[in-house]
PDB file of N, CA and C in Angstrom:
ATOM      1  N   UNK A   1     113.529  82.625 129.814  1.00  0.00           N
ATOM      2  CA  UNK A   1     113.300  81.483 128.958  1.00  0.00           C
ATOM      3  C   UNK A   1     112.625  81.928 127.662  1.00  0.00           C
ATOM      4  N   UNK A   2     112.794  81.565 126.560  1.00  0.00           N
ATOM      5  CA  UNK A   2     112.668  81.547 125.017  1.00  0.00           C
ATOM      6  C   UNK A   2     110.758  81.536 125.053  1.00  0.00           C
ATOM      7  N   UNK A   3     110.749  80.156 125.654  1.00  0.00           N
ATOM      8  CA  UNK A   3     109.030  80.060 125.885  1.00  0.00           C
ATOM      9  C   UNK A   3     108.433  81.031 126.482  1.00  0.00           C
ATOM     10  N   UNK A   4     108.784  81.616 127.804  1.00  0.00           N
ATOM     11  CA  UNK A   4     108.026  82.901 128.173  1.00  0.00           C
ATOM     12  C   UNK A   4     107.857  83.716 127.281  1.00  0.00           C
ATOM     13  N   UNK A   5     109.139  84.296 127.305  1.00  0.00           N
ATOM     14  CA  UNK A   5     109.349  85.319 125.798  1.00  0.00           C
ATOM     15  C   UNK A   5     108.127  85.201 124.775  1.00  0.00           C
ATOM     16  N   UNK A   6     107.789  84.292 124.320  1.00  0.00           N
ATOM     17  CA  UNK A   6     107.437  83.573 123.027  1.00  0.00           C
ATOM     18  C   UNK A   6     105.542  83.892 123.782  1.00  0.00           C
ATOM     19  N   UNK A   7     105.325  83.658 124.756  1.00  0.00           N
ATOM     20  CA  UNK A   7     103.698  83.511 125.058  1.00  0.00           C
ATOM     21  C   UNK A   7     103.754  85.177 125.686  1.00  0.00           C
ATOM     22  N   UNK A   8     104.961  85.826 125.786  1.00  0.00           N
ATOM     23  CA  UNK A   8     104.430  87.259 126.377  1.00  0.00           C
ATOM     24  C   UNK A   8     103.692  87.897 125.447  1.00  0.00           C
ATOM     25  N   UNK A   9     104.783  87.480 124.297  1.00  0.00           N
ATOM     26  CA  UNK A   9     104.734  88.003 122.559  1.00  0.00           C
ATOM     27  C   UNK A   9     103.459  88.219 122.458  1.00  0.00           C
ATOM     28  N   UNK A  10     102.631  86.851 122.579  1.00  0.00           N
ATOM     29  CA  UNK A  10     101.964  86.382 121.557  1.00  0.00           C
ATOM     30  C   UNK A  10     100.753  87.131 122.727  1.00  0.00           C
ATOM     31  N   UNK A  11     100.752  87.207 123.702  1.00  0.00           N
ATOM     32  CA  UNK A  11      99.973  87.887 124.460  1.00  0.00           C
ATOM     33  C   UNK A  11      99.481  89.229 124.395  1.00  0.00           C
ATOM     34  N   UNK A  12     100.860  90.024 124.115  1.00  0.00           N
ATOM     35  CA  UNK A  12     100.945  91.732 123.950  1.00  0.00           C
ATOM     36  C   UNK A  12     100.121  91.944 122.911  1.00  0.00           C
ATOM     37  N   UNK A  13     100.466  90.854 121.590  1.00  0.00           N
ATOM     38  CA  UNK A  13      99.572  90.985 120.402  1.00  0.00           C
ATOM     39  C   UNK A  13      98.296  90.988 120.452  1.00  0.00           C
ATOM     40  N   UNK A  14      97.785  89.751 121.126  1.00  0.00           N
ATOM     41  CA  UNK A  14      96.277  89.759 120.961  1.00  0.00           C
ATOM     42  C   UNK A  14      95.556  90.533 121.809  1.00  0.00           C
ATOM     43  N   UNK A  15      96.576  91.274 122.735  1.00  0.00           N
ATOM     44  CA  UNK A  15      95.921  92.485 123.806  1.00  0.00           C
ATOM     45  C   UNK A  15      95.855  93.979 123.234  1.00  0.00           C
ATOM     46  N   UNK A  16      96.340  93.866 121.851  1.00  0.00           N
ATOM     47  CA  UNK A  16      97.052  94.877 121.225  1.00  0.00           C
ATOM     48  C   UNK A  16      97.442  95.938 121.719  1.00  0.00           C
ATOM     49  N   UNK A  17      98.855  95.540 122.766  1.00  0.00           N
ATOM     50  CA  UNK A  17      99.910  96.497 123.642  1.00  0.00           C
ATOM     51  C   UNK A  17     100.982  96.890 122.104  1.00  0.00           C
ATOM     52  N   UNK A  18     100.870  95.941 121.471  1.00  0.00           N
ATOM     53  CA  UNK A  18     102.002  96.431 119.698  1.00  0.00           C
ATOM     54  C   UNK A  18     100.953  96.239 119.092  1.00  0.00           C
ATOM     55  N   UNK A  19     101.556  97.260 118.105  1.00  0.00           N
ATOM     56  CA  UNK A  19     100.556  97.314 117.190  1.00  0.00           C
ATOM     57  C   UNK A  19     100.663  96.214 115.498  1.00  0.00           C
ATOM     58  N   UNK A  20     101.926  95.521 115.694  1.00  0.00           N
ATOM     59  CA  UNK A  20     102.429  94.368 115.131  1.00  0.00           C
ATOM     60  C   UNK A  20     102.978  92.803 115.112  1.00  0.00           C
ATOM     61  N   UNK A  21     103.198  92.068 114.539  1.00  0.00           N
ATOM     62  CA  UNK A  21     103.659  90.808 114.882  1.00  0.00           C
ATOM     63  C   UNK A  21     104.637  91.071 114.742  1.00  0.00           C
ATOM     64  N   UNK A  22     105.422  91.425 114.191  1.00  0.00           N
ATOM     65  CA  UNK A  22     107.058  92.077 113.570  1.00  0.00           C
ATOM     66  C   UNK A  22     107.312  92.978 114.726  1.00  0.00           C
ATOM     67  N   UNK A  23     106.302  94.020 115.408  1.00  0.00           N
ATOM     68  CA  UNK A  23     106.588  94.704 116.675  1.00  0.00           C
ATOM     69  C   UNK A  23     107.393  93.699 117.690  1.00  0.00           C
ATOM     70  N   UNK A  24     106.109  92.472 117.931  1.00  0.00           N
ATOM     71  CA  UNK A  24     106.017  92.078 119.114  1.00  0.00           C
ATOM     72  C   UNK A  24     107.482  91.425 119.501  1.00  0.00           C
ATOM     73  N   UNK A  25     107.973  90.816 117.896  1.00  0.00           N
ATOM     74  CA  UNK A  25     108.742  90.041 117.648  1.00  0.00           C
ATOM     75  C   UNK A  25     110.149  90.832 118.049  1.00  0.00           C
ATOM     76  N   UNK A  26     110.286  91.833 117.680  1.00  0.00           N
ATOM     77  CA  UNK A  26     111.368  93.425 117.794  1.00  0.00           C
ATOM     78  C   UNK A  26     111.359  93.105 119.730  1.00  0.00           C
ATOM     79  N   UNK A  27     110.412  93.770 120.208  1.00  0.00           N
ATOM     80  CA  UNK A  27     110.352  93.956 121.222  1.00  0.00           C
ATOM     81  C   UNK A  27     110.650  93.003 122.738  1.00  0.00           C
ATOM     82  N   UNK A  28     110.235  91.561 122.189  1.00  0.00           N
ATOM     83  CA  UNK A  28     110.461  90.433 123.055  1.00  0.00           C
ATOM     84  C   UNK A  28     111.694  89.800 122.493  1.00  0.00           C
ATOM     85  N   UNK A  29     112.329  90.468 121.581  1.00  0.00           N
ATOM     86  CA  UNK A  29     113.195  89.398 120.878  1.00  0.00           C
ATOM     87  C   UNK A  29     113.764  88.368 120.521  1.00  0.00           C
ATOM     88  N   UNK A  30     112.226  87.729 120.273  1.00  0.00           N
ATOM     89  CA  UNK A  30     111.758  86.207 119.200  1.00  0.00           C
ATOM     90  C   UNK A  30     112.038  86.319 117.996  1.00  0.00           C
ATOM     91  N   UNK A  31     112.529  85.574 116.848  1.00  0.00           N
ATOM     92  CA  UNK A  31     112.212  85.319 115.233  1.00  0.00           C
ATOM     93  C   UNK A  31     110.790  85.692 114.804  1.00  0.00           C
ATOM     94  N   UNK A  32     110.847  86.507 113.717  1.00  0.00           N
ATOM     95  CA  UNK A  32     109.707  86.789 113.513  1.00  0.00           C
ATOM     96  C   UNK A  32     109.074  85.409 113.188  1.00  0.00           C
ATOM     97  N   UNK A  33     109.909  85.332 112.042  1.00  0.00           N
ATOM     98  CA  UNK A  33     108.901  83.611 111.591  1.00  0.00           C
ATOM     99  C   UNK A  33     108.488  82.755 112.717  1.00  0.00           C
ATOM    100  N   UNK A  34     109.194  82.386 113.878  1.00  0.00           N
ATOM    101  CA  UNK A  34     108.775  81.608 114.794  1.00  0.00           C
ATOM    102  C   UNK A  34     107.727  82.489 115.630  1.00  0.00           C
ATOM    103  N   UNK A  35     107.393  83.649 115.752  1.00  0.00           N
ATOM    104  CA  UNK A  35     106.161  84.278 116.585  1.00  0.00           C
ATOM    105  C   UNK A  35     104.839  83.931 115.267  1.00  0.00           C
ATOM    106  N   UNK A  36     105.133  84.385 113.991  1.00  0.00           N
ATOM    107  CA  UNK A  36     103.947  84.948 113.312  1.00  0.00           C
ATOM    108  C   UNK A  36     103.261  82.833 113.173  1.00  0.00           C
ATOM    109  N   UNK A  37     104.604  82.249 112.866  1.00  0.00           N
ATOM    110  CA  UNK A  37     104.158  80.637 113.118  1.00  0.00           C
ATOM    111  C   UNK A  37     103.647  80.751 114.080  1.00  0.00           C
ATOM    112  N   UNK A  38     103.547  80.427 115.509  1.00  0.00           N
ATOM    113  CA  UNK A  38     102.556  80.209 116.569  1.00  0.00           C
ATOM    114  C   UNK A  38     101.121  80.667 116.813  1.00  0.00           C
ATOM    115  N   UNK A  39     101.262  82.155 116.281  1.00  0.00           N
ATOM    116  CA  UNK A  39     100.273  83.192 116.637  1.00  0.00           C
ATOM    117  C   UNK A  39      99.385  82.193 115.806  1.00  0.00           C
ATOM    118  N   UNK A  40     100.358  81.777 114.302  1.00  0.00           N
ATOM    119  CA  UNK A  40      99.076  81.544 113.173  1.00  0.00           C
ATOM    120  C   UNK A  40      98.479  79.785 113.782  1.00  0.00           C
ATOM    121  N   UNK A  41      99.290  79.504 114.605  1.00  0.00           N
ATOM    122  CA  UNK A  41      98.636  78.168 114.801  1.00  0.00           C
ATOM    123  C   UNK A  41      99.511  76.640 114.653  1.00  0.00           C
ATOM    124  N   UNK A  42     100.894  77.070 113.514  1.00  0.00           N
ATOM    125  CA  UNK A  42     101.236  76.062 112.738  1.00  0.00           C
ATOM    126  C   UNK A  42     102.182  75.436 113.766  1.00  0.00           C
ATOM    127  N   UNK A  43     103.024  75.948 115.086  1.00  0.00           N
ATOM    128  CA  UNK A  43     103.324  75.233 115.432  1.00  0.00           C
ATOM    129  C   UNK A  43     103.215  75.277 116.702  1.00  0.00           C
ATOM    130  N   UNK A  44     103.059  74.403 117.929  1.00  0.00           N
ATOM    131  CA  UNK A  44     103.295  74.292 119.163  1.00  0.00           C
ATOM    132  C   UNK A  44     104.883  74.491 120.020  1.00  0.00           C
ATOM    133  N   UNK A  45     104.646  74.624 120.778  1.00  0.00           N
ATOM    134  CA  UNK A  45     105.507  74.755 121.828  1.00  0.00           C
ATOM    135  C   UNK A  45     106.694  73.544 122.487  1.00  0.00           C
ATOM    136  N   UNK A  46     107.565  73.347 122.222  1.00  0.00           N
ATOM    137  CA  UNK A  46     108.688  71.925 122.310  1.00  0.00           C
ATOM    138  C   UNK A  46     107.608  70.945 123.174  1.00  0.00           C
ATOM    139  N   UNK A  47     107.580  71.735 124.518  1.00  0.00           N
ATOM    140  CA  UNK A  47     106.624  71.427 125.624  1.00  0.00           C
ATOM    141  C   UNK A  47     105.597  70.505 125.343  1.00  0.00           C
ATOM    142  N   UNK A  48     104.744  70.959 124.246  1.00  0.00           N
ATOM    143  CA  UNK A  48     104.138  70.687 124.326  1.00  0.00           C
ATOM    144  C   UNK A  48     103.493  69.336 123.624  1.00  0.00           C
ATOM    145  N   UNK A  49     104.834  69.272 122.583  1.00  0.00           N
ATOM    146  CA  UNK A  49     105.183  68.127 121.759  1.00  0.00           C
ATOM    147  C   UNK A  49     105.353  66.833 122.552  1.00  0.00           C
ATOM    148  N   UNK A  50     106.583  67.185 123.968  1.00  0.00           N
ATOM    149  CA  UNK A  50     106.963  66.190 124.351  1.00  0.00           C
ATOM    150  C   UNK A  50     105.872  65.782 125.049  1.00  0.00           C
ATOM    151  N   UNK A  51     104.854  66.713 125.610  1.00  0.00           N
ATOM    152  CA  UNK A  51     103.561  65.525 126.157  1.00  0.00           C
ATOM    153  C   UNK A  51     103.116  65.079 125.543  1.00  0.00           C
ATOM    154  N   UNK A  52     102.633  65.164 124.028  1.00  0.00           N
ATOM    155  CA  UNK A  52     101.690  64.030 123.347  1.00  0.00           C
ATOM    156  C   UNK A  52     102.743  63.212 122.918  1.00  0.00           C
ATOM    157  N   UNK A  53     104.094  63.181 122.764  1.00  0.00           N
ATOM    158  CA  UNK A  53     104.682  61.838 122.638  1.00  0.00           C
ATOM    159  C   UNK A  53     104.288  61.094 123.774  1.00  0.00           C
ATOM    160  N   UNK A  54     104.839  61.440 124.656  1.00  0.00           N
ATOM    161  CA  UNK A  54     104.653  60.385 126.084  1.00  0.00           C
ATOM    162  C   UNK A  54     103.295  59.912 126.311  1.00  0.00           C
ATOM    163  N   UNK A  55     102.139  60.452 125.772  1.00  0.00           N
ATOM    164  CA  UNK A  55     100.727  60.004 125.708  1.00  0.00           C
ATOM    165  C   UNK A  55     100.295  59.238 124.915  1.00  0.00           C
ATOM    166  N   UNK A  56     101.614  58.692 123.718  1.00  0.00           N
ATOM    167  CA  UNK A  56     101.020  57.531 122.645  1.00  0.00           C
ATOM    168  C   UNK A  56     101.691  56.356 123.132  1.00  0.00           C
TER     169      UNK A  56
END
């Protein structure tokens, strides 16, 4: 799944197993723009969207 992929990424990074976001991105083969977006904060996870819809 895209999402695993996407939180291994972002995992390896902040464990620094790569020594890049562009690595991590190479290596799990995610979009860079969509890893270096998450890492930075700007976007969430589909997932995680569809629960705060269903919570308003």
């Amino acid at each position: 799944m895209a999402e695993q992929r996407i939180q291994a990424a972002i995992a390896a990074f902040h464990a620094k197993e790569v020594p890049s976001i562009r690595q991590a991105a190479t290596t799990f083969g995610i979009p860079l723009v969509t890893l270096a977006d998450r890492i930075a904060g700007r976007y969430e996870s589909n997932w995680m969207a569809d629960i705060y819809s269903f919570a308003l």
